[in-house]
Protein backbone atom coordinates (compact mmCIF):
# COMPACT_ATOMS: atom_id res chain seq x y z
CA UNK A 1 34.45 112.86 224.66
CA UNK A 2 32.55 110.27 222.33
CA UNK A 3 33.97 107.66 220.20
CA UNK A 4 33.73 109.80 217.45
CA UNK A 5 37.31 110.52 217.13
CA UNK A 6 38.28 111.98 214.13
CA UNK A 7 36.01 113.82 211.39
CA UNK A 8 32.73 113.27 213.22
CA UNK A 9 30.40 116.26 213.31
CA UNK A 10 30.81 118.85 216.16
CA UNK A 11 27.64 117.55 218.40
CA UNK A 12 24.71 119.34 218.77
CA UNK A 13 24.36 119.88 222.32
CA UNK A 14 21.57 122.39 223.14
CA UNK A 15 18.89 120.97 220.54
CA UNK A 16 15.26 119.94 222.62
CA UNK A 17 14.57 116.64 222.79
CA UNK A 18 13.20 115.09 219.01
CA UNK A 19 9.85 113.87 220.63
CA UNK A 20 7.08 115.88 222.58
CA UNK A 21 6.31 113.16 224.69
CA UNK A 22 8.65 112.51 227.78
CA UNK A 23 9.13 109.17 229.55
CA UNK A 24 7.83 106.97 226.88
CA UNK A 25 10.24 104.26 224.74
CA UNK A 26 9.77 104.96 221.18
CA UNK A 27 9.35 102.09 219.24
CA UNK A 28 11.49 100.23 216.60
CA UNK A 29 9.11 100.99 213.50
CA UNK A 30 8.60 104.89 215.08
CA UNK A 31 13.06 104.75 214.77
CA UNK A 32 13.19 103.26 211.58
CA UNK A 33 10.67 106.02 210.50
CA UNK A 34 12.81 108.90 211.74
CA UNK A 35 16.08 107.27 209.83
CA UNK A 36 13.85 107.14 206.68
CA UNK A 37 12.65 110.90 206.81
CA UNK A 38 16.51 111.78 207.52
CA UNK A 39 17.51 110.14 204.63
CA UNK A 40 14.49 111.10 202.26
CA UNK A 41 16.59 114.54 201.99
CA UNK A 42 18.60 113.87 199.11
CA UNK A 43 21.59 116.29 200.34
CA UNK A 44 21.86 114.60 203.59
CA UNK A 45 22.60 111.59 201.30
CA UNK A 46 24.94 112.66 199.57
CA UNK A 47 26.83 114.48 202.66
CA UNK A 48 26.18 111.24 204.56
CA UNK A 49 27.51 109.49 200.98
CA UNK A 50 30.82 111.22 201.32
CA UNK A 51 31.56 110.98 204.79
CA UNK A 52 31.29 106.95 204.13
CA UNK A 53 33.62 107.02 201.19
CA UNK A 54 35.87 109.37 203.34
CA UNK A 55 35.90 107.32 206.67
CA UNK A 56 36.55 103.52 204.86
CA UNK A 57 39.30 105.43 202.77
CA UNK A 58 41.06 106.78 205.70
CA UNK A 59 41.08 103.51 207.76
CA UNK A 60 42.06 101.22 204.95
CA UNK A 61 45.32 104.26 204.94
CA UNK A 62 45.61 103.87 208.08
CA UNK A 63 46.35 100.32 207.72
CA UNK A 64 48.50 100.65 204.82
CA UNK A 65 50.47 103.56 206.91
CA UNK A 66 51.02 101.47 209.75
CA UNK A 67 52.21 98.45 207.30
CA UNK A 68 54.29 100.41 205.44
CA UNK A 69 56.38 102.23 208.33
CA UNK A 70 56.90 99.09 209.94
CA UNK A 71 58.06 97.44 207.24
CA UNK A 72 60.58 99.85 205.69
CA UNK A 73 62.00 100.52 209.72
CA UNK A 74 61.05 97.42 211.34
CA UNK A 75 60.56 100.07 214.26
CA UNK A 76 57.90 100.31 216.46
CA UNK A 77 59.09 103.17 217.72
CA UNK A 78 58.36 105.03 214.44
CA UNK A 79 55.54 103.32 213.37
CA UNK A 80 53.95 104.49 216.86
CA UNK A 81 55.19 108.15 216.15
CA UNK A 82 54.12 108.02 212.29
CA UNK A 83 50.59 106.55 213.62
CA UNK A 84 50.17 109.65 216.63
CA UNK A 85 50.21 111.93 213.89
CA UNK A 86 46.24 111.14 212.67
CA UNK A 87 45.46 112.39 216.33
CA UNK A 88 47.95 115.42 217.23
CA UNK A 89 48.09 118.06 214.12
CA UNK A 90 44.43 118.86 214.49
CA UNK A 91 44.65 119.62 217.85
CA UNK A 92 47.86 121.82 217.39
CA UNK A 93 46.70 123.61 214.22
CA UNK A 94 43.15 122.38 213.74
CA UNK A 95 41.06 125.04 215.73
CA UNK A 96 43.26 127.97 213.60
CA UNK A 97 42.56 126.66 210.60
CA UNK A 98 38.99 125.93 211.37
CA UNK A 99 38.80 129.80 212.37
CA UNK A 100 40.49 131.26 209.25
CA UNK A 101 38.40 129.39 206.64
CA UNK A 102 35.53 129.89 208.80
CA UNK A 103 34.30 132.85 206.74
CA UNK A 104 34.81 131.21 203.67
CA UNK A 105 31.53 129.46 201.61
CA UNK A 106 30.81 126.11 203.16
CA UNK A 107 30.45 123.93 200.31
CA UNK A 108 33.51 125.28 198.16
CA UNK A 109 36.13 124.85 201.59
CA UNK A 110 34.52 121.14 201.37
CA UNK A 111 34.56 120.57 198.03
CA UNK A 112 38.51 122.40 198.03
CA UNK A 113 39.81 120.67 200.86
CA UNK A 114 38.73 117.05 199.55
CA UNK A 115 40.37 117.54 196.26
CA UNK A 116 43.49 119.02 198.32
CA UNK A 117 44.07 115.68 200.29
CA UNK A 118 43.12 113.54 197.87
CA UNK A 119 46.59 115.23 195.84
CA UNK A 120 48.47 114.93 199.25
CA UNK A 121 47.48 111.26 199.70
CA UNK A 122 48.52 110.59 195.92
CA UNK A 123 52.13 111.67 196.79
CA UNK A 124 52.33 109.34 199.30
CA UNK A 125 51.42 106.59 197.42
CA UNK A 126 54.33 107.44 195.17
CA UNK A 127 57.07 105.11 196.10
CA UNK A 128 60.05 107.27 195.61
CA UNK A 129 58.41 109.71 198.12
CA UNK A 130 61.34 109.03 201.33
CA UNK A 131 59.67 108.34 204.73
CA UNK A 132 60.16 111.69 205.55
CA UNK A 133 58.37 113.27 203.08
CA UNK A 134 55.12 110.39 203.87
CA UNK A 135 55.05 112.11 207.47
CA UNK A 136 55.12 115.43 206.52
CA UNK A 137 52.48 114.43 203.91
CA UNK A 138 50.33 112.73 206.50
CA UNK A 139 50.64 116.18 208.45
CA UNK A 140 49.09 118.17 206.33
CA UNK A 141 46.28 116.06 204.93
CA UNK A 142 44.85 115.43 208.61
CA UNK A 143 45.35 118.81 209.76
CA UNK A 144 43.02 120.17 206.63
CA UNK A 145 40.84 117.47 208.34
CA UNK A 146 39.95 120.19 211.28
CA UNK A 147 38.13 122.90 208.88
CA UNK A 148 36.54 120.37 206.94
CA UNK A 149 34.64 118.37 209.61
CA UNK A 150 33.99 122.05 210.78
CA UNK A 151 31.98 123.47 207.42
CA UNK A 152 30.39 119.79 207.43
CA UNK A 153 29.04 120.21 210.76
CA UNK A 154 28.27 123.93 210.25
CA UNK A 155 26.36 122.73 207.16
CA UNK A 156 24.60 120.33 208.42
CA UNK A 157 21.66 122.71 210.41
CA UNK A 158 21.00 124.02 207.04
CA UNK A 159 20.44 120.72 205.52
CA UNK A 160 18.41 118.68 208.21
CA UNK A 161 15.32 120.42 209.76
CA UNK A 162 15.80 121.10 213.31
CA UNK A 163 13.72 118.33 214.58
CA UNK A 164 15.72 115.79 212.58
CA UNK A 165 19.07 117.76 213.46
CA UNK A 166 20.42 115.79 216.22
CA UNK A 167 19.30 112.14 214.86
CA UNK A 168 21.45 113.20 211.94
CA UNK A 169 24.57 113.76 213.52
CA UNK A 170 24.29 110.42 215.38
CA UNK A 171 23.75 108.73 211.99
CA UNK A 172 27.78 110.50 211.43
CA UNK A 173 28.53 109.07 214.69
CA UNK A 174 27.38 105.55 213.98
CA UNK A 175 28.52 105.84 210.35
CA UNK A 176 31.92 106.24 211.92
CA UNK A 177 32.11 103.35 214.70
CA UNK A 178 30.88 101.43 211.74
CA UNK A 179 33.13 102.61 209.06
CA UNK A 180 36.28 101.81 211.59
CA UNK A 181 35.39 98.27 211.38
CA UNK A 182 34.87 97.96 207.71
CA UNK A 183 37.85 100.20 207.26
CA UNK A 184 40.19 98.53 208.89
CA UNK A 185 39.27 95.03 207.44
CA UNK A 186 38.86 95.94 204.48
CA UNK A 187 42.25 98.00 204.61
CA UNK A 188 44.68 94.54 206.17
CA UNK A 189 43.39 92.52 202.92
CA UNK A 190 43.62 95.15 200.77
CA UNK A 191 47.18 96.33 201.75
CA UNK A 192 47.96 92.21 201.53
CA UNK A 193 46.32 91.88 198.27
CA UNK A 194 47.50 95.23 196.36
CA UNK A 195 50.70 96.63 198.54
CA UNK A 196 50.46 99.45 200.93
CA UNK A 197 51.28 102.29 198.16
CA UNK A 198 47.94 101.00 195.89
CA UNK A 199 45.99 101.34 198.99
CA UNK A 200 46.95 105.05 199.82
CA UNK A 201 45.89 105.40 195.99
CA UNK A 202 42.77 104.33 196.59
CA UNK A 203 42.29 106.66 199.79
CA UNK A 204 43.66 109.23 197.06
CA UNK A 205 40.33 108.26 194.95
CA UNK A 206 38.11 108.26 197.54
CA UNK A 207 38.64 111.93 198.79
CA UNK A 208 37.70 112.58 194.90
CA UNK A 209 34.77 111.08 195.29
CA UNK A 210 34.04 112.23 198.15
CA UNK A 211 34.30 115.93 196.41
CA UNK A 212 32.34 114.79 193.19
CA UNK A 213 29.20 113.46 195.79
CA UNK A 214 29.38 117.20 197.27
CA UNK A 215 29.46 118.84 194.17
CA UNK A 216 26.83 117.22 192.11
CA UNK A 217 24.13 116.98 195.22
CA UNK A 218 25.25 119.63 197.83
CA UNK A 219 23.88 123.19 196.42
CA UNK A 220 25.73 126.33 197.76
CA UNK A 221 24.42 128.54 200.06
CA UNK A 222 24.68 131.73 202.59
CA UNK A 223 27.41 131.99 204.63
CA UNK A 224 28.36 133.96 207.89
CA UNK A 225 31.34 136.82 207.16
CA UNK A 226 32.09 137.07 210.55
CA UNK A 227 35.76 136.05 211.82
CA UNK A 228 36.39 134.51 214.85
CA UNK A 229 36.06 137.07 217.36
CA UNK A 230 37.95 135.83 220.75
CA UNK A 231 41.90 134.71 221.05
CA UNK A 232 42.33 131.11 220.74
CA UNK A 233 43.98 130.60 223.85
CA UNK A 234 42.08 132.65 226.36
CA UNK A 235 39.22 130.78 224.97
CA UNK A 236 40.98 127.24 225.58
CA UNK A 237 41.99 128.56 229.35
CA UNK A 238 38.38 129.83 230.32
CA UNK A 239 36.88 126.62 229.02
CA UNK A 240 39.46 124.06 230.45
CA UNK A 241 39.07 125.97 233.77
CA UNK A 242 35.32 125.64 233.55
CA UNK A 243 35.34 122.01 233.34
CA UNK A 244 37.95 121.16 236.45
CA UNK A 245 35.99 123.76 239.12
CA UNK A 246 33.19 121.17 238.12
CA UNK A 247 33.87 117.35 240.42
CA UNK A 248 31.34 116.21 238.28
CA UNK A 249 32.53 117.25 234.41
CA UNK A 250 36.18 117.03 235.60
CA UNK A 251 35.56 113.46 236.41
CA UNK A 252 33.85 112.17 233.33
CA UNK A 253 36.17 114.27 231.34
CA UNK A 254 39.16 112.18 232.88
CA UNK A 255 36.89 109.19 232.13
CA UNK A 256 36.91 110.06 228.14
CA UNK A 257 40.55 110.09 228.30
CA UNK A 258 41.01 107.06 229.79
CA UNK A 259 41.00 105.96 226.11
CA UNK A 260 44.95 107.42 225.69
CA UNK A 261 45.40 104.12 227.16
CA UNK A 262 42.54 101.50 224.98
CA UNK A 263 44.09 102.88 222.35
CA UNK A 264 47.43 101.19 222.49
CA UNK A 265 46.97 97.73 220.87
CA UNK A 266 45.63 100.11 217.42
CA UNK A 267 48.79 102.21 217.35
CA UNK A 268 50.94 99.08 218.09
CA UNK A 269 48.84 96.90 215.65
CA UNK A 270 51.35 96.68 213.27
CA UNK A 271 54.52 95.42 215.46
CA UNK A 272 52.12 93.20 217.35
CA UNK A 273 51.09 91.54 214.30
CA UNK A 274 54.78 90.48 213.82
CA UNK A 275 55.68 88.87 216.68
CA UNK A 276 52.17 86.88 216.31
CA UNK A 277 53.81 85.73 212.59
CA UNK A 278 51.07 87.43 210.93
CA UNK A 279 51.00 90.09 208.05
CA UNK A 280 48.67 93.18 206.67
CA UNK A 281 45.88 90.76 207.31
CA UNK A 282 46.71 90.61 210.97
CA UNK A 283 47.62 94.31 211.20
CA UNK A 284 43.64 95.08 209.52
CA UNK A 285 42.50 92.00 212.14
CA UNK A 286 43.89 94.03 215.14
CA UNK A 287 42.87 97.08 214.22
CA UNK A 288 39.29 96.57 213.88
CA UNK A 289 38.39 94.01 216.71
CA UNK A 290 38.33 97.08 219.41
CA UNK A 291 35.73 98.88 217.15
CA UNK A 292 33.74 96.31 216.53
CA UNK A 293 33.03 95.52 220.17
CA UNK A 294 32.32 99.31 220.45
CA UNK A 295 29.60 98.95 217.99
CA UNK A 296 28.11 96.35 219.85
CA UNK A 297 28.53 97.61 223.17
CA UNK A 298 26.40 100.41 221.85
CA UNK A 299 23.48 98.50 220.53
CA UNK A 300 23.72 96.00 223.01
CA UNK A 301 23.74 98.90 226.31
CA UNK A 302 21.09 101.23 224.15
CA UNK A 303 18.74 98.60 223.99
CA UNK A 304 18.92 96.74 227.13
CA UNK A 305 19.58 99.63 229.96
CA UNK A 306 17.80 102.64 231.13
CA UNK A 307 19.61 105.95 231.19
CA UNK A 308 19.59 106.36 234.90
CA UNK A 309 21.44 102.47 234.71
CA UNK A 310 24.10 103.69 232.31
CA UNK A 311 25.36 106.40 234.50
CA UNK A 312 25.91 103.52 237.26
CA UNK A 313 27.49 101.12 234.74
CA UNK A 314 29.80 104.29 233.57
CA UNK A 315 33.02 102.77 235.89
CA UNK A 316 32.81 99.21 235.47
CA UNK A 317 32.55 99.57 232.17
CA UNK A 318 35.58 102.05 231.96
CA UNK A 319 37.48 99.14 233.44
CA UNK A 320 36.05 96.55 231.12
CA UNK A 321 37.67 99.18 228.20
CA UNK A 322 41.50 98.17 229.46
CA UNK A 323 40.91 94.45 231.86
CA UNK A 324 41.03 92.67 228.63
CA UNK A 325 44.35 94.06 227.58
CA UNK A 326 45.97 92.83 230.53
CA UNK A 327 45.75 89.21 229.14
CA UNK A 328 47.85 89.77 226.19
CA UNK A 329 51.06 89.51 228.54
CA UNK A 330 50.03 85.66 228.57
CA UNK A 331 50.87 86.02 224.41
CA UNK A 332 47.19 84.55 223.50
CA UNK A 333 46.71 83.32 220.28
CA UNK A 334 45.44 85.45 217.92
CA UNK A 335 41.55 83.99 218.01
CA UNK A 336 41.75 84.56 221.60
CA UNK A 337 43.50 88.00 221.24
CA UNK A 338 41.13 89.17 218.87
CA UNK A 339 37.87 87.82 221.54
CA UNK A 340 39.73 90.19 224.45
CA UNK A 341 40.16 93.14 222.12
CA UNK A 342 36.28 92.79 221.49
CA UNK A 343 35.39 92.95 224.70
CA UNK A 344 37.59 95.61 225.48
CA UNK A 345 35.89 97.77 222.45
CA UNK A 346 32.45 96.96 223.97
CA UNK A 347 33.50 98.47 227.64
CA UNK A 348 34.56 101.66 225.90
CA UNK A 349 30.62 101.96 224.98
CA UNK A 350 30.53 103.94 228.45
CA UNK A 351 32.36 106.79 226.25
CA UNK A 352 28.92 107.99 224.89
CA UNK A 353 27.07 107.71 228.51
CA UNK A 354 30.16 109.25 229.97
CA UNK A 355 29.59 112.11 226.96
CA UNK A 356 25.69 112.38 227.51
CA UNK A 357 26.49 112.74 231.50
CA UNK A 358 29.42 115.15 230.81
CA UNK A 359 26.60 117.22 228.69
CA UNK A 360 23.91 117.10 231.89
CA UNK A 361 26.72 118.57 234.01
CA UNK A 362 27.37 121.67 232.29
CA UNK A 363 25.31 125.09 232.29
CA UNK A 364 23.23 125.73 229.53
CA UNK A 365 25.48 127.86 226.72
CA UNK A 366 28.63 126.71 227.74
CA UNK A 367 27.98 122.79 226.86
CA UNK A 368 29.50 123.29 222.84
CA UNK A 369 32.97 125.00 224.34
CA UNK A 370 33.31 122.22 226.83
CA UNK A 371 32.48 119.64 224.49
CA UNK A 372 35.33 120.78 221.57
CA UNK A 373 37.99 121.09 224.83
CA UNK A 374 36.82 117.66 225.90
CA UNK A 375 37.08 115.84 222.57
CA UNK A 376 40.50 117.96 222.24
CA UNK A 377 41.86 116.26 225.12
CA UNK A 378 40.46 112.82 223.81
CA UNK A 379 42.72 113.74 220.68
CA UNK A 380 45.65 114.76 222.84
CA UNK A 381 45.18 111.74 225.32
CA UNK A 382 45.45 109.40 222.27
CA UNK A 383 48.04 110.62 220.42
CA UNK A 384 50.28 110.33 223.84
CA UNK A 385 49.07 107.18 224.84
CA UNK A 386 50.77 105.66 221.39
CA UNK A 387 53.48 107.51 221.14
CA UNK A 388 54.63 106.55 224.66
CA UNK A 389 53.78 103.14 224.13
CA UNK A 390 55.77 103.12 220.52
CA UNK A 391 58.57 104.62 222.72
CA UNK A 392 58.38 101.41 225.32
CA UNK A 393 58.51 99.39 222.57
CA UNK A 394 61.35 99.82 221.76
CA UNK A 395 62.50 98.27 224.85
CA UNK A 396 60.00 95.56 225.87
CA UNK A 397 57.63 93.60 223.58
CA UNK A 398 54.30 94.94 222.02
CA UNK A 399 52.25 92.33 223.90
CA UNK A 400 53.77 93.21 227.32
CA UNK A 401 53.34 97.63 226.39
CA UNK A 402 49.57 96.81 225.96
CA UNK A 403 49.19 94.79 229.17
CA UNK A 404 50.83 97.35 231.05
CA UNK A 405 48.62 100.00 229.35
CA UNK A 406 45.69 97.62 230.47
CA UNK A 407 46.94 97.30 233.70
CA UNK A 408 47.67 101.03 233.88
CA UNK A 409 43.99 102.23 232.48
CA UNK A 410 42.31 99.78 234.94
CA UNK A 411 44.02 101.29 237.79
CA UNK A 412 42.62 104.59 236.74
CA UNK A 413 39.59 103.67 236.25
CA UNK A 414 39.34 102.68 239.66
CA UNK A 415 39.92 106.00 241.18
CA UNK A 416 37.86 107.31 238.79
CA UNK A 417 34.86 105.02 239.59
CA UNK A 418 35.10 106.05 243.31
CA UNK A 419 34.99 109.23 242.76
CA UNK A 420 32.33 109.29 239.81
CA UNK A 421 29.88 107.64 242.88
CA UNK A 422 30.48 110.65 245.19
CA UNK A 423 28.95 112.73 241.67
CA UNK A 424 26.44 110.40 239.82
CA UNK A 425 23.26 111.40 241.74
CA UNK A 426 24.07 114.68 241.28
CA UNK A 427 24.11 114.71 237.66
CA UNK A 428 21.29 112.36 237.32
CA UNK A 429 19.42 115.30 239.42
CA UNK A 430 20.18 117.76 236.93
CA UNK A 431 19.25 115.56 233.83
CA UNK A 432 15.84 115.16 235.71
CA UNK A 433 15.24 118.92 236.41
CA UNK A 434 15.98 119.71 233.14
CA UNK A 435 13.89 117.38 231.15
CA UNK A 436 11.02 118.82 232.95
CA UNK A 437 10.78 115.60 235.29
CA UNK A 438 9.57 115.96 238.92
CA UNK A 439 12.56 114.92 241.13
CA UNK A 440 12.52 111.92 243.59
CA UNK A 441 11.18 112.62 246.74
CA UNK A 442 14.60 113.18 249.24
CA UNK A 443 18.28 113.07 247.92
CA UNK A 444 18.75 113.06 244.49
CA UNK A 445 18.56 109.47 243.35
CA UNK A 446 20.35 107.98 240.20
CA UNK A 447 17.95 105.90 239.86
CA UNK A 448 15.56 107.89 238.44
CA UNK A 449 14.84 107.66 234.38
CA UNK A 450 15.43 110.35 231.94
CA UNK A 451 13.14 112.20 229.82
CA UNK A 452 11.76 109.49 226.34
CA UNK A 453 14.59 111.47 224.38
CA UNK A 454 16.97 109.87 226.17
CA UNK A 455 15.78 106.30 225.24
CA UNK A 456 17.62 104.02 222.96
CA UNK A 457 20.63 103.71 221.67
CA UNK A 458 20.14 107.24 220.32
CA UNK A 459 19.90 108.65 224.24
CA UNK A 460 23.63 108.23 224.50
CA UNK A 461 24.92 110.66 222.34
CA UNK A 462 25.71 114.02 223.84
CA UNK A 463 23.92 115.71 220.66
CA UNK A 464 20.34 115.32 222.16
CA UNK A 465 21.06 116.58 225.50
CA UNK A 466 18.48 118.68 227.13
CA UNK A 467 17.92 122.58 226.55
């Protein structure tokens, strides 16, 4: 249920906090120091290396995808449906795939798959490859996605000492939000500068890279041999149905997938951009705005709230995420379109409190299962929030589909922030009993503050929850 969408690490949920000292702030210079030692270990550099050159290469195709649909179809309707498929194969075909190469050396699947999509990506920039054949293409190279991001993550504890584990994934989670923006900018003047099929090249080029950076610096090692042990689908049921029993997990779980509907001005970037007169630039423009407010929501809530204040600002910032979009029914120009689509992007910061609360409000053991089904449903939510907005494009325009998305996601965030008040001192009681925190004297209060791990803009991620 983060913002880390697509190729993020799986989070580390049941790691103790990184400092022995509960309740206190840590300090800039202390946080700059605990970066530093992360990245002192040279494999962490070159995994963290790769997962840059793999994240701006996929955005800046994302771009040129959108650009290039669009412009040989001048449909929305298919340029929706070609962009849903970066969310839905992984979550059809992802956890198999994940599960049969799971026995399989960790570095080699890596080092494999890259050099697998980067050929995949390379067809598609071939222009006598027919539309057809692009989707198809597309498929494949994010479904092999799934059991990558799953030997990265299951690498990762071998890399990173334990103390440094769960700072390490949030650097992948950062590197991400970050990489979006970049990505996507760099991807509308790229795409206007070199044509969409020189782009995918490029995306081609970095997978290789991204294979060369684990091959020269990444050294092999042990692997489990043990196959996945429990059917795929009981396991989905019994963790689905442990989340909804729960008020409290089944509401912030809802509240992750509000973003099926935040999501709609991305997958409808491309049409949108048309009927503002604009071109790849635009497209690039449109795309990144939402993630860059994201980013800054982050820093800016991380630094300036407590934790117990985050799980109150969890539902007005949930309808900050879609407000925003309602404007663009007034056809704002595109300075003004771009300022809303910020602000939107910096409401959906309540995704990471949302995922730290959703953490607090599951038992001990179960947190990782509920986590994957939660971020499986973000997936899922996504991918149907643009492909029934491509549909309703085809009918009305793209500005009016993402004000009534807005207009739809506000309304349920509003149920969703009642009913998240009936639950927040509840969870904020649990996060307090276990961090080892006395609890408030009466009813559980939400007011009360978190254990020093929880500080920062590093307390939001769901990776350091407590043990």
């Amino acid at each position: 249920m983060s913002i880390t969408m697509r190729g993020g690490e799986q989070p580390f949920l049941d790691l103790p906090p990184a400092t022995t000292e509960p309740g206190r702030h840590r300090t800039a210079r202390r946080r700059a120091a605990s970066y530093r030692a992360v990245f002192a270990i040279r494999e962490f550099r070159a995994l963290w290396s790769a997962q840059v050159v793999s994240y701006l290469g996929d955005q800046i195709a994302q771009v040129a995808i959108a650009v290039l649909v669009y412009t040989k179809t001048g449909s929305a309707e298919l340029t929706a449906l070609v962009y849903a498929l970066t969310y839905l194969p992984p979550i059809l075909g992802g956890p198999l795939l994940a599960g049969l190469m799971a026995p399989l050396p960790r570095r080699q699947v890596m080092i494999t798959l890259d050099l697998v999509r980067g050929g995949l990506v390379e067809l598609m920039a071939l222009p006598s490859v027919p539309l057809a054949g692009t989707c198809a293409l597309l498929c494949v190279t994010v479904l092999l996605g799934a059991p990558f991001s799953a030997a990265r993550s299951a690498m990762l504890p071998q890399i990173l000492p334990r103390e440094r584990l769960a700072l390490g994934s949030t650097l992948g989670n950062m590197t991400f939000q970050t990489s979006q923006v970049a990505g996507f900018l760099a991807g509308g003047i790229l795409v206007a500068t070199l044509g969409a099929y020189r782009s995918l090249a490029l995306d081609a080029l970095s997978f290789c890279l991204s294979a060369a950076l684990i091959t020269g610096w990444v050294r092999p090692r042990p692997y489990s041999t043990e196959a996945l042990a429990r059917p795929l689908l009981h396991t989905l049921t019994r963790d689905v149905a442990l989340i909804f029993r729960r008020p409290a997990a089944r509401t912030l779980v809802l509240f992750g997938w509000l973003a099926g509907f935040a999501v709609v001005p991305e997958g409808l970037a491309a049409p949108y951009a048309r009927t503002l007169g604009g071109g790849p630039i635009t497209v690039g423009l449109l795309m990144c705005a939402m993630p860059a407010g994201t980013v800054a929501g982050i820093l800016a809530i991380g630094r300036l709230s407590r934790p117990d204040e985050r799980l109150k600002m969890i539902g007005a910032l949930a309808t900050l995420s879609c407000a925003p979009l309602v404007a663009s029914i007034l056809r704002p120009p595109l300075p003004l379109l771009l300022l809303l689509f910020v602000l939107a992007g910096a409401g959906g910061a309540y995704q990471l409190a949302a995922a730290r609360a959703f953490v607090q409000a599951m038992p001990n053991g179960q947190r990782g299962q509920a986590f994957g089904v939660a971020q499986s449903g973000l997936l899922t939510a996504q991918g149907l929030g643009i492909l029934i907005a491509g549909a309703a494009a085809r009918w009305i325009s793209p500005p009016a589909v993402v004000a009534i998305a807005g207009a739809l996601g506000v309304t349920a965030a509003a149920v969703l922030a009642a009913e998240w008040g009936r639950h927040r001192s509840l969870v904020a009681g649990l996060a307090r009993a276990r961090s080892g925190l006395p609890a408030a004297a009466g009813p559980a209060s939400p007011g009360g503050r978190a254990s020093g791990a929880g500080e920062g803009s590093h307390a939001m991620q769901p990776n350091d929850g407590p043990p």
